[in-house]
Protein backbone atom coordinates (compact mmCIF):
# COMPACT_ATOMS: atom_id res chain seq x y z
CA UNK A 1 134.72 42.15 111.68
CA UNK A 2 132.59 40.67 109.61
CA UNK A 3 130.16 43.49 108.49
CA UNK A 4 133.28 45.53 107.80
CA UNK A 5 134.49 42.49 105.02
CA UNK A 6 131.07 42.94 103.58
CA UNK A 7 131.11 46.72 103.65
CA UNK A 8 134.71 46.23 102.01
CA UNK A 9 133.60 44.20 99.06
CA UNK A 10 130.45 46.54 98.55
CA UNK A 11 131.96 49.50 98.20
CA UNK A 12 134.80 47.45 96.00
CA UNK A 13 132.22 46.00 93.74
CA UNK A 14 130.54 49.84 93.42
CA UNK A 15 133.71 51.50 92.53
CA UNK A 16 134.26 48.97 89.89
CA UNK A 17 131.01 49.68 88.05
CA UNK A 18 131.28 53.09 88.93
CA UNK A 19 134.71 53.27 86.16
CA UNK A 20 132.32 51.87 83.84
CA UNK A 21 129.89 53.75 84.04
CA UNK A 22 130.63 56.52 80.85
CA UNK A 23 130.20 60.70 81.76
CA UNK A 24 127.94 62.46 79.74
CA UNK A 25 129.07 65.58 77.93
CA UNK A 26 127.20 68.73 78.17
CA UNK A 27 127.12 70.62 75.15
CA UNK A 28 128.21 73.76 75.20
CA UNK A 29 125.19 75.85 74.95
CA UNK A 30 123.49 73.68 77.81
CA UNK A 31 124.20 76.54 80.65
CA UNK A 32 121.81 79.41 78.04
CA UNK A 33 119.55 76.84 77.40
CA UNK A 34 118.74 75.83 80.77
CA UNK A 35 118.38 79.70 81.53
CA UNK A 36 116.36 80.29 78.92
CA UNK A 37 114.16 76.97 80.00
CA UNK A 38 114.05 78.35 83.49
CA UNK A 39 112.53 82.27 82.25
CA UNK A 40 109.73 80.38 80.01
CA UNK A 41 108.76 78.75 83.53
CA UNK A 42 109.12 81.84 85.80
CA UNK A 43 106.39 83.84 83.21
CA UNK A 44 103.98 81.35 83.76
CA UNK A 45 104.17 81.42 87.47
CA UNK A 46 104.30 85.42 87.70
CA UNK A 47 100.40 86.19 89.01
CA UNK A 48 98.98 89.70 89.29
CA UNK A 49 98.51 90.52 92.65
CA UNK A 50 94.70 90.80 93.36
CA UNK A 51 93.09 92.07 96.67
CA UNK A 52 91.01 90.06 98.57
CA UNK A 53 88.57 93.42 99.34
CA UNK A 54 88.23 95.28 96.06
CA UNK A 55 88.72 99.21 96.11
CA UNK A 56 84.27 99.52 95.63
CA UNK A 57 83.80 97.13 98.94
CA UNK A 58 86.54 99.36 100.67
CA UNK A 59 84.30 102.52 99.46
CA UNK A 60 81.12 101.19 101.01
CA UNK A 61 83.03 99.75 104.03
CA UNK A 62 83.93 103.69 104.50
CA UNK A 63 81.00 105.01 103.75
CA UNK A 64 79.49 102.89 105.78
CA UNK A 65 81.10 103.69 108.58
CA UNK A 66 81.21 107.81 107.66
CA UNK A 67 77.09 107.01 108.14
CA UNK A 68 77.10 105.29 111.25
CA UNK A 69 79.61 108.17 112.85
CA UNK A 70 77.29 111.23 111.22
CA UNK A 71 73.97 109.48 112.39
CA UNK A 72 76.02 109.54 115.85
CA UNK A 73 76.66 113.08 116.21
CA UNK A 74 73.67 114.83 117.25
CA UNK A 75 73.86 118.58 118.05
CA UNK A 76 70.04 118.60 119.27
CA UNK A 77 71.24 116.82 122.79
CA UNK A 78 73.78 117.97 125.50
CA UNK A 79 76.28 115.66 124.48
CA UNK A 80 78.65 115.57 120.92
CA UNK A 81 77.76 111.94 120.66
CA UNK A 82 75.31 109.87 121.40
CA UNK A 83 73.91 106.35 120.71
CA UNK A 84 71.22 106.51 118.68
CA UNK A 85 67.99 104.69 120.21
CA UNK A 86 66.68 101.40 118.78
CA UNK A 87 62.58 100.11 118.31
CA UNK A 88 63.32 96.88 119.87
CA UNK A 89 59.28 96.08 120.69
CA UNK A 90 59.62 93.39 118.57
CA UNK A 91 62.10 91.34 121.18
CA UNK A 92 59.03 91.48 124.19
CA UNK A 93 58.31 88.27 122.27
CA UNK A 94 61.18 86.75 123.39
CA UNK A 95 61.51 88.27 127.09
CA UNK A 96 64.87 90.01 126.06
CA UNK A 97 63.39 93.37 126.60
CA UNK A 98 64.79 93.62 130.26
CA UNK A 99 68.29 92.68 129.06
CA UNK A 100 68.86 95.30 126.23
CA UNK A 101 67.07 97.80 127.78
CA UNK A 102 69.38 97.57 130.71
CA UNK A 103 72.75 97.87 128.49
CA UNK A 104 73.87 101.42 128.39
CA UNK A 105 76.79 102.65 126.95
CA UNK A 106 78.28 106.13 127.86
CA UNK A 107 79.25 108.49 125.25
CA UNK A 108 82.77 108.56 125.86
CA UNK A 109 82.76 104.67 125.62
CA UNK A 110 80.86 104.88 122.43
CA UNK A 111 83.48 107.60 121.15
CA UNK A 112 86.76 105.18 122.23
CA UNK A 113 84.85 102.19 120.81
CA UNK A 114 84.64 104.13 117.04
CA UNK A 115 88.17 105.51 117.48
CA UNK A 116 89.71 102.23 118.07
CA UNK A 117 87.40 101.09 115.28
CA UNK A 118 88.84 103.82 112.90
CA UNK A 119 92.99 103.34 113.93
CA UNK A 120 92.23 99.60 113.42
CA UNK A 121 91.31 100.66 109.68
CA UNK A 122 94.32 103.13 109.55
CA UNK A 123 96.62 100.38 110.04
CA UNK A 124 95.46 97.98 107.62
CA UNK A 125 96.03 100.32 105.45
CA UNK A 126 99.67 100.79 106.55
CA UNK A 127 100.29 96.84 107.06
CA UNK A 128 98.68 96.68 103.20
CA UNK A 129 100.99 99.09 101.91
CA UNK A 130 103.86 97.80 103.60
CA UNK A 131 103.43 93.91 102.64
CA UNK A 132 102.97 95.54 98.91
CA UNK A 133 106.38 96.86 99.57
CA UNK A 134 108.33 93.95 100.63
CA UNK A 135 106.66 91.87 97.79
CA UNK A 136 107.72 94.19 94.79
């Protein structure tokens, strides 16, 4: 009982200074000018989009990879593809030889491995054009 006396003459003693308190006019011309406030701020925050890969690093990215997939194909051999063969002498230092040398990948592993590779670059470029769309 008591807390609600003292919750009684609180929210007495607000409303009282509360009908003092005087309401401030708005002029007017305060909605326009508040608009107008509000388009200066929205120009400053409007940033051109920049990629994080420019269009030259996507060119070498492509060309690298248009390299790595001719020096693949080699007509010379039975096969379409094959891996070309790496001077790895220099790893008998560190008794690795036996390890690489035993790694062998078979062409048609080699060929999913650089498809995959290839439709994971198709669809960035789909996911990139389709984030561009949602943002404009």
């Amino acid at each position: 009982m008591g807390e609600n006396k003292h919750i009684k003459e609180l929210d007495d003693f607000s409303k009282k200074y509360i009908k003092d308190i005087d309401t401030e006019k708005l002029s007017p011309e305060f909605t326009s000018e508040l608009m107008k406030k509000i388009q200066v701020l929205n120009v400053y925050k409007v940033q051109p989009f920049t990629p994080l890969i420019s269009k030259k690093v996507w060119f070498l990215i492509g060309l690298l990879l248009v390299a790595i997939l001719s020096i693949s194909f080699n007509s010379n051999e039975e096969s379409i593809l094959s891996v070309p063969e790496l001077d790895v002498t220099f790893l008998n230092k560190f008794q690795l030889s036996n390890l690489i040398e035993s790694v062998s990948i078979s062409n048609t592993t080699f060929s999913i491995i650089c498809l995959f590779g290839l439709m994971i670059f198709i669809q960035f470029i789909y996911l990139k054009k389709y984030f561009e769309s949602r943002i404009h």
